[in-house]
N, C-alpha and C. Protein backbone atom coordinates (compact mmCIF):
# COMPACT_ATOMS: atom_id res chain seq x y z
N UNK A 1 94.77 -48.35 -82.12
CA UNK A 1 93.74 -47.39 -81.74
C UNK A 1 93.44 -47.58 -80.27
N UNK A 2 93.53 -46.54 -79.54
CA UNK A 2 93.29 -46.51 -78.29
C UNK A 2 92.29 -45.70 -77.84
N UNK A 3 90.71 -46.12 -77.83
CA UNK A 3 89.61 -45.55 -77.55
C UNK A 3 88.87 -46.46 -76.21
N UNK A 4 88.78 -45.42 -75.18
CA UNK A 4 88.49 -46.19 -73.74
C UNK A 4 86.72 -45.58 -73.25
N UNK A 5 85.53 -46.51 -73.26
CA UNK A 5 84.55 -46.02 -72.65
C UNK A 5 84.25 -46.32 -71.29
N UNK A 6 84.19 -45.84 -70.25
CA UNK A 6 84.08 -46.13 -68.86
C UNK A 6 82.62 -47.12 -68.56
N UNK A 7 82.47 -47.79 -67.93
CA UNK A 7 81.44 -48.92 -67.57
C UNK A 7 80.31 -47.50 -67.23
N UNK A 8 80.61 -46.69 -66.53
CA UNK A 8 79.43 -45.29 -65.98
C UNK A 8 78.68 -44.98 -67.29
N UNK A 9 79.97 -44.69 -68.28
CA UNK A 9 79.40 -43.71 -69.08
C UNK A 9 78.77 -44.59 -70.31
N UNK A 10 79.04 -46.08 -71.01
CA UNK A 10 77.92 -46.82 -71.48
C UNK A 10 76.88 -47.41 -70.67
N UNK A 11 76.58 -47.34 -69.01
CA UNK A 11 75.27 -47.22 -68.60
C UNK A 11 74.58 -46.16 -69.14
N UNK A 12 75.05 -44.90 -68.27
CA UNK A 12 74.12 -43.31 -68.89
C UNK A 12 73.76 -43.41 -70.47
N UNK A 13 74.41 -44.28 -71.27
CA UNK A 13 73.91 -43.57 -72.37
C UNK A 13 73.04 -45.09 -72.97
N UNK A 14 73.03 -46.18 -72.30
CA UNK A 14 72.05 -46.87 -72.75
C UNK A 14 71.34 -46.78 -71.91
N UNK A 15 70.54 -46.24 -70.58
CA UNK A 15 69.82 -45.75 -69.72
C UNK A 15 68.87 -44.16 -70.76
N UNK A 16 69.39 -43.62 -70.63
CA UNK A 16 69.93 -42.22 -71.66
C UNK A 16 68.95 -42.22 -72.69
N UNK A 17 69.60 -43.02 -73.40
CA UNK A 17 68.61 -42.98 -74.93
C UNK A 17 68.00 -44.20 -75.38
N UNK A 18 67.71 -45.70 -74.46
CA UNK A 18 67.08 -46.67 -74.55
C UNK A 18 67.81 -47.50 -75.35
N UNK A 19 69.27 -47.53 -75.49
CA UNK A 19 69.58 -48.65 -76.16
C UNK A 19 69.65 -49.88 -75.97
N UNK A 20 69.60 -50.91 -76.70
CA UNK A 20 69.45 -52.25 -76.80
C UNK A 20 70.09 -52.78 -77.75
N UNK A 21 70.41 -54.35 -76.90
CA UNK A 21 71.43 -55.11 -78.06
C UNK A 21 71.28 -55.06 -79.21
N UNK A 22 72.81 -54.87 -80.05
CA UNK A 22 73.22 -54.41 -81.23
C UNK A 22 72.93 -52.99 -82.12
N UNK A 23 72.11 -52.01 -80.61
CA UNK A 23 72.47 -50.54 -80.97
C UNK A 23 73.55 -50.14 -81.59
N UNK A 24 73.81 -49.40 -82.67
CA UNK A 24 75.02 -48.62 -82.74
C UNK A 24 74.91 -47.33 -82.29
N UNK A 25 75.89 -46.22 -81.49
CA UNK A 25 76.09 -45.13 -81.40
C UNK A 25 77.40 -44.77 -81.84
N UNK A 26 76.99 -43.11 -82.37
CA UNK A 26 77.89 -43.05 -83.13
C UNK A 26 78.55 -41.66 -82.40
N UNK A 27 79.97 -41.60 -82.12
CA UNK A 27 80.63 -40.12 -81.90
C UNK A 27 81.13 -39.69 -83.31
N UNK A 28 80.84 -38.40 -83.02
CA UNK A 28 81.38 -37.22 -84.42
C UNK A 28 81.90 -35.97 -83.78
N UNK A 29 82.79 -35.55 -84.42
CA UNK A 29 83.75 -34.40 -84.06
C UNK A 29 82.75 -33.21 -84.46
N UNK A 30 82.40 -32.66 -83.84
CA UNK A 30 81.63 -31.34 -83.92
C UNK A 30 82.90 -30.12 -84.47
N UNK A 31 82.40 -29.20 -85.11
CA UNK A 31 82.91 -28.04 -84.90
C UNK A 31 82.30 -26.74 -84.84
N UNK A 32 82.93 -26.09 -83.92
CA UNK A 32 82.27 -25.02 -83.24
C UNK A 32 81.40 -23.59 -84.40
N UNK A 33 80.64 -23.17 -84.45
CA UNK A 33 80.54 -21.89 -84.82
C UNK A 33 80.66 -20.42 -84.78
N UNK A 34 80.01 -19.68 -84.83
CA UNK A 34 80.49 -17.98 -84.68
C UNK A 34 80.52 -18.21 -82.91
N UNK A 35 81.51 -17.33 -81.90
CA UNK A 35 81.30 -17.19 -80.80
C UNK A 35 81.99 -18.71 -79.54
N UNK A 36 81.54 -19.60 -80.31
CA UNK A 36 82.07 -20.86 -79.91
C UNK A 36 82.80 -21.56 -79.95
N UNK A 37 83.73 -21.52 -81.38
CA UNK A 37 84.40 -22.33 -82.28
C UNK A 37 84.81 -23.36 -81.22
N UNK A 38 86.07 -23.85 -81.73
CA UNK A 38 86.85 -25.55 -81.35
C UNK A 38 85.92 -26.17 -81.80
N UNK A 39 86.60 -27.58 -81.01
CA UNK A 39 85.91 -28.70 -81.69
C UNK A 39 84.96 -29.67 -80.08
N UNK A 40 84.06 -30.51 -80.23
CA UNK A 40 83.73 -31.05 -79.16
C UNK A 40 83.20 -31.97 -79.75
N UNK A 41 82.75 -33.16 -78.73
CA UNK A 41 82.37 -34.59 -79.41
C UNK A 41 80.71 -34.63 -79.54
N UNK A 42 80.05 -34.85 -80.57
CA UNK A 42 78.85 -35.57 -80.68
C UNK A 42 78.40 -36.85 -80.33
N UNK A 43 77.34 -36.80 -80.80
CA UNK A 43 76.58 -38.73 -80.45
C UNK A 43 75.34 -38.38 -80.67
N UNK A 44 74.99 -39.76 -81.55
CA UNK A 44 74.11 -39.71 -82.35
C UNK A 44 73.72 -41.27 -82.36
N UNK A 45 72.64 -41.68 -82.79
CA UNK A 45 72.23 -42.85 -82.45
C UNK A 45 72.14 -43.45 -83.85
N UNK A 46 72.67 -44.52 -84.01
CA UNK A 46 72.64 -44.93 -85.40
C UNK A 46 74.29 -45.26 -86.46
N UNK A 47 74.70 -46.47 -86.90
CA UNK A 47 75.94 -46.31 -87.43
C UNK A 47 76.53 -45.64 -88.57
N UNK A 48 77.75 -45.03 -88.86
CA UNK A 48 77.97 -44.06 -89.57
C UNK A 48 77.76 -44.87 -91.04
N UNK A 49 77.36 -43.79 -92.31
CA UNK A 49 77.42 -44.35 -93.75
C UNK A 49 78.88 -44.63 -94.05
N UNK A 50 80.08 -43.97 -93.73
CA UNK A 50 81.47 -43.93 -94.60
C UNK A 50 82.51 -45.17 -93.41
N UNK A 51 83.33 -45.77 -93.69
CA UNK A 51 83.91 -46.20 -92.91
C UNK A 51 84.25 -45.51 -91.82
N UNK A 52 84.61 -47.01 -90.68
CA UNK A 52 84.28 -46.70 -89.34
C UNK A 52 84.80 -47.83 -88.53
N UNK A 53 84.97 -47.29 -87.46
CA UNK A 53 85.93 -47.98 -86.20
C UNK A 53 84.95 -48.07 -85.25
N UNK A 54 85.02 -49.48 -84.54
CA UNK A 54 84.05 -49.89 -83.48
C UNK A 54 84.48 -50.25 -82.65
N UNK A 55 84.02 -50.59 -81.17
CA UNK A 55 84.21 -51.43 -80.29
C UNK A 55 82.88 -51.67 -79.62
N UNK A 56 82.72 -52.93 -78.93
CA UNK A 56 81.27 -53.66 -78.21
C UNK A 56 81.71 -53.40 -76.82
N UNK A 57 80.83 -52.74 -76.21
CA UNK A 57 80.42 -52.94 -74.87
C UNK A 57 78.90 -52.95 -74.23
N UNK A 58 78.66 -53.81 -73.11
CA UNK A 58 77.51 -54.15 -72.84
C UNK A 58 76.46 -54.42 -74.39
N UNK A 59 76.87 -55.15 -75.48
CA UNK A 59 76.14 -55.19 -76.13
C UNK A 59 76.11 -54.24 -77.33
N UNK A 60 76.35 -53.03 -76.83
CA UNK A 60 76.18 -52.08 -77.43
C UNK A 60 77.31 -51.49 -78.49
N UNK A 61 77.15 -51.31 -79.79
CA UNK A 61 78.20 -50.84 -80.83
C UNK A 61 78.74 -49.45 -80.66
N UNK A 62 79.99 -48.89 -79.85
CA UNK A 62 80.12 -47.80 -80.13
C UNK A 62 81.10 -47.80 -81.23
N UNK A 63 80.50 -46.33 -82.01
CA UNK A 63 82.05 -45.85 -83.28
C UNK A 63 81.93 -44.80 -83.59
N UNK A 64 82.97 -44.44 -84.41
CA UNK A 64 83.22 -43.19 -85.08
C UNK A 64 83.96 -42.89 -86.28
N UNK A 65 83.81 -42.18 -87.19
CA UNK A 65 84.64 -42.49 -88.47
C UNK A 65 85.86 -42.60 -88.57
N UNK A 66 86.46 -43.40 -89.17
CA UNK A 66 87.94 -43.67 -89.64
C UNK A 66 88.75 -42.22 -89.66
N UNK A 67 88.19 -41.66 -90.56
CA UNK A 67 88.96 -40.33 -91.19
C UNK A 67 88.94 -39.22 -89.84
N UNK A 68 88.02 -39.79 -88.79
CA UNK A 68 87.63 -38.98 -87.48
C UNK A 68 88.59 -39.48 -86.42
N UNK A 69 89.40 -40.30 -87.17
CA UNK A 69 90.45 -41.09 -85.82
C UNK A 69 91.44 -40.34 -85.20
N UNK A 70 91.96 -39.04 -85.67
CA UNK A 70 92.75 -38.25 -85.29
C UNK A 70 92.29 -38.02 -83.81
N UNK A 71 91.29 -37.93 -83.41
CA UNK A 71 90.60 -37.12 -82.76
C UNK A 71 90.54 -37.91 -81.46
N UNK A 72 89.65 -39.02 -82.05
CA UNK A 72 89.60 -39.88 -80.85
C UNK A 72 90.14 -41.05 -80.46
N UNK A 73 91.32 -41.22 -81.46
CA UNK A 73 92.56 -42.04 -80.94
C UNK A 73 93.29 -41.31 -79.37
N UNK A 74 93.17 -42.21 -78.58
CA UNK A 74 93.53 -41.74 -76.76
C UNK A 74 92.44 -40.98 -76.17
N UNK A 75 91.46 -41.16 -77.07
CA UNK A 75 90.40 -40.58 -76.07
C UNK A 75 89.48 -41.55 -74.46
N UNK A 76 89.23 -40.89 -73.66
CA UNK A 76 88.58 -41.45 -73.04
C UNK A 76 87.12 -40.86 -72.72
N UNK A 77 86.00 -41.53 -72.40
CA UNK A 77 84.90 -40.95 -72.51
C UNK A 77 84.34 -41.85 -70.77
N UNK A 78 83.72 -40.53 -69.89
CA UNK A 78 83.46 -41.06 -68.59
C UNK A 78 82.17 -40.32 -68.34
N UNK A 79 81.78 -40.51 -67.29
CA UNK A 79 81.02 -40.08 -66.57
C UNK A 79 80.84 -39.17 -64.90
N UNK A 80 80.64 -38.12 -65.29
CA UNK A 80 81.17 -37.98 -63.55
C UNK A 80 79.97 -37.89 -63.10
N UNK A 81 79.71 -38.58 -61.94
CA UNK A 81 78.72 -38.40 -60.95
C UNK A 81 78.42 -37.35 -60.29
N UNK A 82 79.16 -37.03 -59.95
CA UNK A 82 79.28 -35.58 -58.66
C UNK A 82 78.56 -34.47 -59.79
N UNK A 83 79.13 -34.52 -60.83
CA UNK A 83 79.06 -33.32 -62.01
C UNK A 83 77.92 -33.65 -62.66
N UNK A 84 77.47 -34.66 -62.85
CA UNK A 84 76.36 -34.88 -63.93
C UNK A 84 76.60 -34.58 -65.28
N UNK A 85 78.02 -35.04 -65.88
CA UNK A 85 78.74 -34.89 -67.51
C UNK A 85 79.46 -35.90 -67.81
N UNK A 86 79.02 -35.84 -69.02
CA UNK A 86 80.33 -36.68 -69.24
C UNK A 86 81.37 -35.57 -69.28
N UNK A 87 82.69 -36.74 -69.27
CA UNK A 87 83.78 -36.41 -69.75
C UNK A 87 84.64 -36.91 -71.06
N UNK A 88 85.51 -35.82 -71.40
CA UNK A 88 86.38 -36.53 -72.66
C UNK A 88 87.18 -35.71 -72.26
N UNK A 89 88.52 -36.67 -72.34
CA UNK A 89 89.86 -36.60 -71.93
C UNK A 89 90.58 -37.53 -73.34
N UNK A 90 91.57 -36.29 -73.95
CA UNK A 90 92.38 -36.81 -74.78
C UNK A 90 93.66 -36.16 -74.41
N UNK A 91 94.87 -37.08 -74.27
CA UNK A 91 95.75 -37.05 -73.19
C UNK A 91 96.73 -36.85 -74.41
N UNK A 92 97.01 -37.10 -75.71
CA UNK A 92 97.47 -37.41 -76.62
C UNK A 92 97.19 -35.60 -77.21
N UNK A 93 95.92 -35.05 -77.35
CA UNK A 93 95.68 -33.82 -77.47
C UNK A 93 95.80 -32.79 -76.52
N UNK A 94 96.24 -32.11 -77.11
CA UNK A 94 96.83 -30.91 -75.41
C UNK A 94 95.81 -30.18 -75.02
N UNK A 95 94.72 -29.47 -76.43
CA UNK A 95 93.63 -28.67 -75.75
C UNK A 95 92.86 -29.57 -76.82
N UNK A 96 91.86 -30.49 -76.11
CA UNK A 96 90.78 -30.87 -77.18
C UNK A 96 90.25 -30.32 -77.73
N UNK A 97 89.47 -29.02 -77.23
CA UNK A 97 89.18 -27.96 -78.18
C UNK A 97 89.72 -27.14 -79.43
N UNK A 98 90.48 -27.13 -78.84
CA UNK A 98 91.45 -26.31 -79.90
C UNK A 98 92.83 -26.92 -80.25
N UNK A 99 92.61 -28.02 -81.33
CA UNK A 99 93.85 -29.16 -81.59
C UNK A 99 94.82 -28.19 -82.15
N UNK A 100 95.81 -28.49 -82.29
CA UNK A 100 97.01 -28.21 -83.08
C UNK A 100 96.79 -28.75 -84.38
């Protein structure tokens, strides 16, 4: 499993939403509705009920579900400064939005 969080982007989000050691946050694959569809990433504060894949940084538990690994296996999750967003880059997926 190759899931990469940038040092920027677990500041912003324990800055962000006040986390503290042994927070879990959790990413989830959204999917789009009428007008919007694809897919885009969530986050949510709190660890998932069904199995789940983790990694620790600064303390902090990030994961996301097992069965959700398609998704964010080669993902990377950043921060841009200039932009004020994150980013997600899956290099492995050709249009993240709209997987194959």
């Amino acid at each position: 499993m190759d899931f990469t969080i940038s040092a920027k982007a677990v500041q912003l989000y324990i800055n962000e939403m006040g986390l503290r050691k042994g927070d879990h946050l959790t990413f989830f694959v959204r999917v789009g509705g009428i007008g919007s569809g694809g897919f885009s990433v969530g986050v949510r504060r709190g660890k998932p009920e069904l199995d789940y894949i983790s990694m620790i940084q600064k303390d902090i538990i990030f994961c996301f579900l097992e069965e959700e690994s398609w998704y964010f296996d080669g993902m990377t999750v950043d921060y841009d400064e200039d932009m004020g967003q994150m980013i997600f880059l899956n290099p492995k997926i050709e249009n993240i939005t709209n997987p194959n």
